[in-house]
Protein backbone atom coordinates (compact mmCIF):
# COMPACT_ATOMS: atom_id res chain seq x y z
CA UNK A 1 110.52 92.45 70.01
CA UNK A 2 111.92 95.96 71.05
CA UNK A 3 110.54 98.72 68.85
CA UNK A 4 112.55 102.37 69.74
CA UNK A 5 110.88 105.68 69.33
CA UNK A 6 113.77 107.01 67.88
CA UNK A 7 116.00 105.67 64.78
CA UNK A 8 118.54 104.59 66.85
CA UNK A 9 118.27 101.46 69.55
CA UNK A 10 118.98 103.32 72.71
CA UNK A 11 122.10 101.51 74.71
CA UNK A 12 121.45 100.19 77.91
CA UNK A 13 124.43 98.48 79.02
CA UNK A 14 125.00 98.43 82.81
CA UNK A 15 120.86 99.95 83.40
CA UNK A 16 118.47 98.32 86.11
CA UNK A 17 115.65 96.87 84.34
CA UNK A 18 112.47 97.26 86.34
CA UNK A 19 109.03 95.77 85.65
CA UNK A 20 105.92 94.65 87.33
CA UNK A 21 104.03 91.14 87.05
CA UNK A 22 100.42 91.32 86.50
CA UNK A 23 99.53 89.95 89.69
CA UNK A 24 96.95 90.06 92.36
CA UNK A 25 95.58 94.05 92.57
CA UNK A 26 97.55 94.93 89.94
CA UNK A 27 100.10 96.35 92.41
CA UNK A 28 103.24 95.73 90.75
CA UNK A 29 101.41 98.19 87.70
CA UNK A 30 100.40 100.43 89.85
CA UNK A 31 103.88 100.85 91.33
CA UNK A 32 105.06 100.77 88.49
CA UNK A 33 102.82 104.01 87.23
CA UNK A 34 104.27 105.96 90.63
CA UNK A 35 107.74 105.14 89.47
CA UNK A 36 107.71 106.58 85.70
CA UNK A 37 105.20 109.38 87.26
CA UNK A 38 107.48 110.35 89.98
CA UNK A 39 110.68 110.29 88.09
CA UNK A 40 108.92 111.94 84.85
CA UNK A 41 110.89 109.07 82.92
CA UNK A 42 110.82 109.33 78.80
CA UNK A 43 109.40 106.60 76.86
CA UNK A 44 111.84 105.49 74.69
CA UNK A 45 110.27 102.66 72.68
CA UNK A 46 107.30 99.13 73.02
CA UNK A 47 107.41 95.74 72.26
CA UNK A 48 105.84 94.10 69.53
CA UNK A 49 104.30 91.12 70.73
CA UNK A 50 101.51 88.84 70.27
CA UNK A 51 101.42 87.85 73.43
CA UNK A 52 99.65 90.25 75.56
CA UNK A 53 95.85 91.27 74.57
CA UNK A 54 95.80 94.18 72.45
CA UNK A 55 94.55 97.67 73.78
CA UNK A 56 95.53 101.33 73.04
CA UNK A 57 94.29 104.23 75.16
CA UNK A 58 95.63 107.97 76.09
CA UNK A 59 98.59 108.95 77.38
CA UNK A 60 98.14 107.91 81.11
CA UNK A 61 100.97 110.14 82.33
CA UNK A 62 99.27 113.46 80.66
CA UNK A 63 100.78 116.57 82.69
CA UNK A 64 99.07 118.68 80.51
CA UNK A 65 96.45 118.99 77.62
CA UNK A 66 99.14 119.23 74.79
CA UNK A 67 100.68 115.36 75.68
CA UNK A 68 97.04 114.42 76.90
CA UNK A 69 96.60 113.23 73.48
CA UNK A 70 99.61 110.91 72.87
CA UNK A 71 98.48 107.10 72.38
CA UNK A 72 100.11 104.46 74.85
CA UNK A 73 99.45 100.93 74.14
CA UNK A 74 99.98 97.07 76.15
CA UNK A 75 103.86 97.38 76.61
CA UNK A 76 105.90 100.40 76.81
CA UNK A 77 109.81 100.84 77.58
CA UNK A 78 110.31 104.32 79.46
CA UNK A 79 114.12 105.24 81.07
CA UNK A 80 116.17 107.67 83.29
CA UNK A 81 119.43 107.54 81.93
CA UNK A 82 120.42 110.07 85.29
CA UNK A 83 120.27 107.12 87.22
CA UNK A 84 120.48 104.44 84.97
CA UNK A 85 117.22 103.00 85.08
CA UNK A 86 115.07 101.57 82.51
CA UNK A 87 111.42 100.45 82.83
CA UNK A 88 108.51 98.40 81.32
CA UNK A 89 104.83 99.21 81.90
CA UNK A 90 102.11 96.30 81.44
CA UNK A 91 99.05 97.51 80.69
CA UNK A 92 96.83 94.36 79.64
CA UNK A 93 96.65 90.68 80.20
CA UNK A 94 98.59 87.47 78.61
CA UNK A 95 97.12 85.32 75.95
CA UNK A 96 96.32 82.03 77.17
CA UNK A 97 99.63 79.70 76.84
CA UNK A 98 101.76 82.85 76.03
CA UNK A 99 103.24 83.80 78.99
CA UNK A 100 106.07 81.71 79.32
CA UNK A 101 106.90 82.92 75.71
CA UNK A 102 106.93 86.36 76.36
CA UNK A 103 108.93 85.99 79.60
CA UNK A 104 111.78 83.68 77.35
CA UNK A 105 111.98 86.32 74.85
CA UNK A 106 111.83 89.60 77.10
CA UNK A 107 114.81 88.08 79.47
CA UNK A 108 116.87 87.38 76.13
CA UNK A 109 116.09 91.04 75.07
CA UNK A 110 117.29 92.41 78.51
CA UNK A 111 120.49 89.83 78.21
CA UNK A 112 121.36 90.95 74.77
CA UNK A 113 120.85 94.25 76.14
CA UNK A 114 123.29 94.35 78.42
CA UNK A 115 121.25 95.36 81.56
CA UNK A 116 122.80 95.00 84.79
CA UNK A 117 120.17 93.48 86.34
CA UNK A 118 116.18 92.94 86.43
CA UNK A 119 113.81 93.85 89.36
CA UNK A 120 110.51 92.41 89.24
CA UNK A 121 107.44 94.25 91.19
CA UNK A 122 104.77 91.68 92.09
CA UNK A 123 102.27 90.45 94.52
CA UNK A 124 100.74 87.22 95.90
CA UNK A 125 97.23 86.62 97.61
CA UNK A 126 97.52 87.22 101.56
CA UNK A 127 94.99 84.65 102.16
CA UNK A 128 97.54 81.74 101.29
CA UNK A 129 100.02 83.06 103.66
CA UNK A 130 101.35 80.40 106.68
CA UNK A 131 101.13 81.73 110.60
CA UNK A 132 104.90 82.24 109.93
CA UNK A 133 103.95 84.77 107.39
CA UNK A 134 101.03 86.19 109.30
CA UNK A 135 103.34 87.49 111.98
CA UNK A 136 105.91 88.99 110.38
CA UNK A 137 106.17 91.91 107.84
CA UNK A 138 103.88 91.21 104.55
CA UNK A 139 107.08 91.84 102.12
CA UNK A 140 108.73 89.45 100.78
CA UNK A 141 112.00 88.74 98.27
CA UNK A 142 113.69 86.53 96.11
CA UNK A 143 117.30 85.98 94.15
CA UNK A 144 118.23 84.41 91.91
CA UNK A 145 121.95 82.65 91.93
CA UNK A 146 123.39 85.29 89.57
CA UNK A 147 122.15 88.36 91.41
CA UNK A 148 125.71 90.11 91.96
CA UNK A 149 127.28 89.94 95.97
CA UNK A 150 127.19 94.06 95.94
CA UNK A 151 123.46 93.44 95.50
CA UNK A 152 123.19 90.31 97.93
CA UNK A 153 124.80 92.01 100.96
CA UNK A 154 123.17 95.48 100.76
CA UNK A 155 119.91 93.23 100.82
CA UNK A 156 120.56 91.37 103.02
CA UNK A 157 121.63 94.45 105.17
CA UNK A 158 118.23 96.06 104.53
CA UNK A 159 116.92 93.00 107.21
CA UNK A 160 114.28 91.91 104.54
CA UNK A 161 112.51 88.31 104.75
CA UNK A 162 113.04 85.81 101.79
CA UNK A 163 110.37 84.40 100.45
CA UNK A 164 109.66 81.24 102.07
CA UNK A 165 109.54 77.80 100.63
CA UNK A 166 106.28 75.76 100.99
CA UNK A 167 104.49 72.51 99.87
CA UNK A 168 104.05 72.05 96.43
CA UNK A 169 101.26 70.31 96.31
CA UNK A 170 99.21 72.27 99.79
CA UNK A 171 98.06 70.23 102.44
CA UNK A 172 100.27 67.54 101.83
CA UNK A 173 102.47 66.75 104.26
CA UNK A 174 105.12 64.62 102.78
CA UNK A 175 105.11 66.61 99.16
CA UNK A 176 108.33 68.37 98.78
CA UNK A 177 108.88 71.61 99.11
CA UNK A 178 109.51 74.69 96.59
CA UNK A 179 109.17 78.38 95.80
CA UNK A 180 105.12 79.38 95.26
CA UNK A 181 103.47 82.76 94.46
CA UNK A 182 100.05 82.25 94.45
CA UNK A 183 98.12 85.18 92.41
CA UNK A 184 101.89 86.24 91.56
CA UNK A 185 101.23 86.34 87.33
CA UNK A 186 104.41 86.14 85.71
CA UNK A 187 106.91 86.31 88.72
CA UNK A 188 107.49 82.23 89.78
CA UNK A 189 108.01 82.26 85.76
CA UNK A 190 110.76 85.26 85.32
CA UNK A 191 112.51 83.47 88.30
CA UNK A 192 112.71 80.12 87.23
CA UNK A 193 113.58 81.75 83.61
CA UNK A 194 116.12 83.93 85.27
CA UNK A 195 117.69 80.37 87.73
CA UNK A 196 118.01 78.58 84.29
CA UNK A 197 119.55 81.03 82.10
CA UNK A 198 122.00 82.56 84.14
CA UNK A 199 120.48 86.13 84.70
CA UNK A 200 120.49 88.24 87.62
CA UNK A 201 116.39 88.38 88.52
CA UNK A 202 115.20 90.23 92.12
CA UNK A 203 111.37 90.08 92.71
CA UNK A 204 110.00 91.94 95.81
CA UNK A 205 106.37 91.52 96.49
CA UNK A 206 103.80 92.17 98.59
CA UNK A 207 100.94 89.60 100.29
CA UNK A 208 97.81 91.38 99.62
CA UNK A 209 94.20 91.33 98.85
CA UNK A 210 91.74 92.67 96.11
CA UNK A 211 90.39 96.10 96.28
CA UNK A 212 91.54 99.31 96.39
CA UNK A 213 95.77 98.46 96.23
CA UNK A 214 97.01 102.29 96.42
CA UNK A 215 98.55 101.75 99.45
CA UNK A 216 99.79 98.25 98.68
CA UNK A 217 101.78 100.42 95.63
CA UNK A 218 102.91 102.96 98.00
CA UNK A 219 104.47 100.28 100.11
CA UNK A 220 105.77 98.36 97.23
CA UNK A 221 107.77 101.45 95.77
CA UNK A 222 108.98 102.52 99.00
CA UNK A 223 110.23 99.51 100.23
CA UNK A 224 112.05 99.18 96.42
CA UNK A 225 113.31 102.47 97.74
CA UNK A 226 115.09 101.45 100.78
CA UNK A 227 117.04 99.32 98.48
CA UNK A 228 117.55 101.99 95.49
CA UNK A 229 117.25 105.38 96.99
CA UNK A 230 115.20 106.43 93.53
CA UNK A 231 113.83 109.29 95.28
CA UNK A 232 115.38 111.01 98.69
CA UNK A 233 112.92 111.54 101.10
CA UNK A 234 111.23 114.79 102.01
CA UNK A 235 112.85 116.62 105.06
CA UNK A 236 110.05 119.61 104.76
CA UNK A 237 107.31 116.98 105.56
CA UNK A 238 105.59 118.65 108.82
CA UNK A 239 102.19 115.89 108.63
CA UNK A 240 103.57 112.63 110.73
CA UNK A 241 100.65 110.71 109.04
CA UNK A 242 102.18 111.30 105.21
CA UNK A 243 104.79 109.44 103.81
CA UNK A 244 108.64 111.73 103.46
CA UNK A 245 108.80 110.08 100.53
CA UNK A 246 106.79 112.35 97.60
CA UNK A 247 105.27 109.99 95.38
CA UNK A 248 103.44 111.14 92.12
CA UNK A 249 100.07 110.11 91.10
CA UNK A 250 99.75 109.85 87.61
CA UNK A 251 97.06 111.99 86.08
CA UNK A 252 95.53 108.58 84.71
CA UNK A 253 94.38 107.58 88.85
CA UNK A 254 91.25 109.88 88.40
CA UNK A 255 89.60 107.74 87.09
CA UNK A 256 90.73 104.75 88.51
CA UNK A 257 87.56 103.41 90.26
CA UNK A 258 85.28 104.90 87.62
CA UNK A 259 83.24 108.04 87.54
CA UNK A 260 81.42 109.76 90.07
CA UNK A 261 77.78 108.63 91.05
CA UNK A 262 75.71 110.09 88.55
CA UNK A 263 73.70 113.22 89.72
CA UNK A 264 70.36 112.02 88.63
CA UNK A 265 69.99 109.00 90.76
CA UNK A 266 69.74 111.31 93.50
């Protein structure tokens, strides 16, 4: 599944294995993009899969005309081996009936890998939230049972909500109850995948709606930072309205929305 850049297979026993879900707004890709961006992290391989629609395209993280020109393509690997981290990008959707594949085969790969532990970046619709939900902060977390205790209690320090149980069946008052992410992709899959087969899985998401999910990714990362301390924050920063934290915007954003109105209908 794992194809390296190099001739060697990179070793990355004891790294943090982040990746986003394709989920509602994209967010979890999008803070996904500010991570490798920020930390200027090296691609060091792709998987080979038929699981995810195929698509090539430029290099998204281009910092300059020379790289502008490299090819990235649905699933890249990219790591920081300064602070241990390692990171997938999704950059297309799943085939229909593959997902649960790929999310079997990319938790062996990270098992067999020896990663220390994996850190999903997701989202789930707002609109399904409960007035329990409503009222409190719009971040949410789960663990599975083999997260480590280090990791447990410096969560659980951090004073973050868990994600709540609800209904399974909605609007039913006697149905039983379990763990839902509505518009969450992947994620309810990688945690199930990661309860069963004995593999440390965190997911932190984000309640949100569709349109323009910047900020949603700005609050995702920096409330994975809180946990991580990726990036230290700014003490220089004299605007009270920006974040201290100095997240970078890929070159690839430009054009996120499109092109500019075209001069000519005016």
């Amino acid at each position: 599944m794992f194809v390296p850049c190099g001739e060697s297979v990179p070793d990355l026993a004891g790294y943090t294995f982040l990746m986003p879900a394709v989920s509602v707004g994209n967010v979890g890709q999008l803070a996904m993009d500010l991570i490798i961006s920020t930390l200027n992290m090296c691609k060091i391989g792709y998987f080979y899969t038929d699981c995810l629609v195929p698509m090539v395209g430029n290099n998204p993280y281009a910092t300059a005309e020379e790289n502008s020109t490299e090819l990235s393509i649905n699933a890249e690997i990219y790591s920081l081996p300064s602070k241990k981290l390692v990171a997938l990008q999704l950059r297309s959707i799943f085939i229909k009936y593959k997902s649960k594949p790929f999310c079997e085969k990319l938790l062996s790969w990270v098992k067999s890998s020896n990663c220390a532990k994996v850190i999903v970046l997701s989202s789930s619709h707002s609109y399904h939230r409960n007035d329990l939900q409503l009222r409190s902060t719009p971040f949410r977390y789960l663990l599975t049972p083999f997260v480590q205790k280090s990791v447990q209690t410096k969560i659980m320090s951090l004073n973050w909500e868990e994600m709540e149980k609800s209904p399974c069946i909605p609007e039913i008052d006697d149905s039983e109850f379990c763990i839902r992410i509505p518009g969450g992709g992947i994620t309810k899959t990688l945690y199930d995948e990661g309860c069963s087969k004995e593999i440390p899985v965190v997911v932190l998401l984000k309640f949100v709606s569709e349109g323009d999910n910047i900020p949603d990714a700005l609050g995702l990362v920096e409330y994975l930072n809180e946990w991580l301390q990726i990036i230290k924050p700014c003490l220089q920063c004299d605007d009270p309205t920006k974040s201290a934290l100095q997240w970078k915007m890929p070159s690839s954003w430009r054009l996120l929305f499109g092109s500019g109105l075209p001069p000519a209908l005016f």
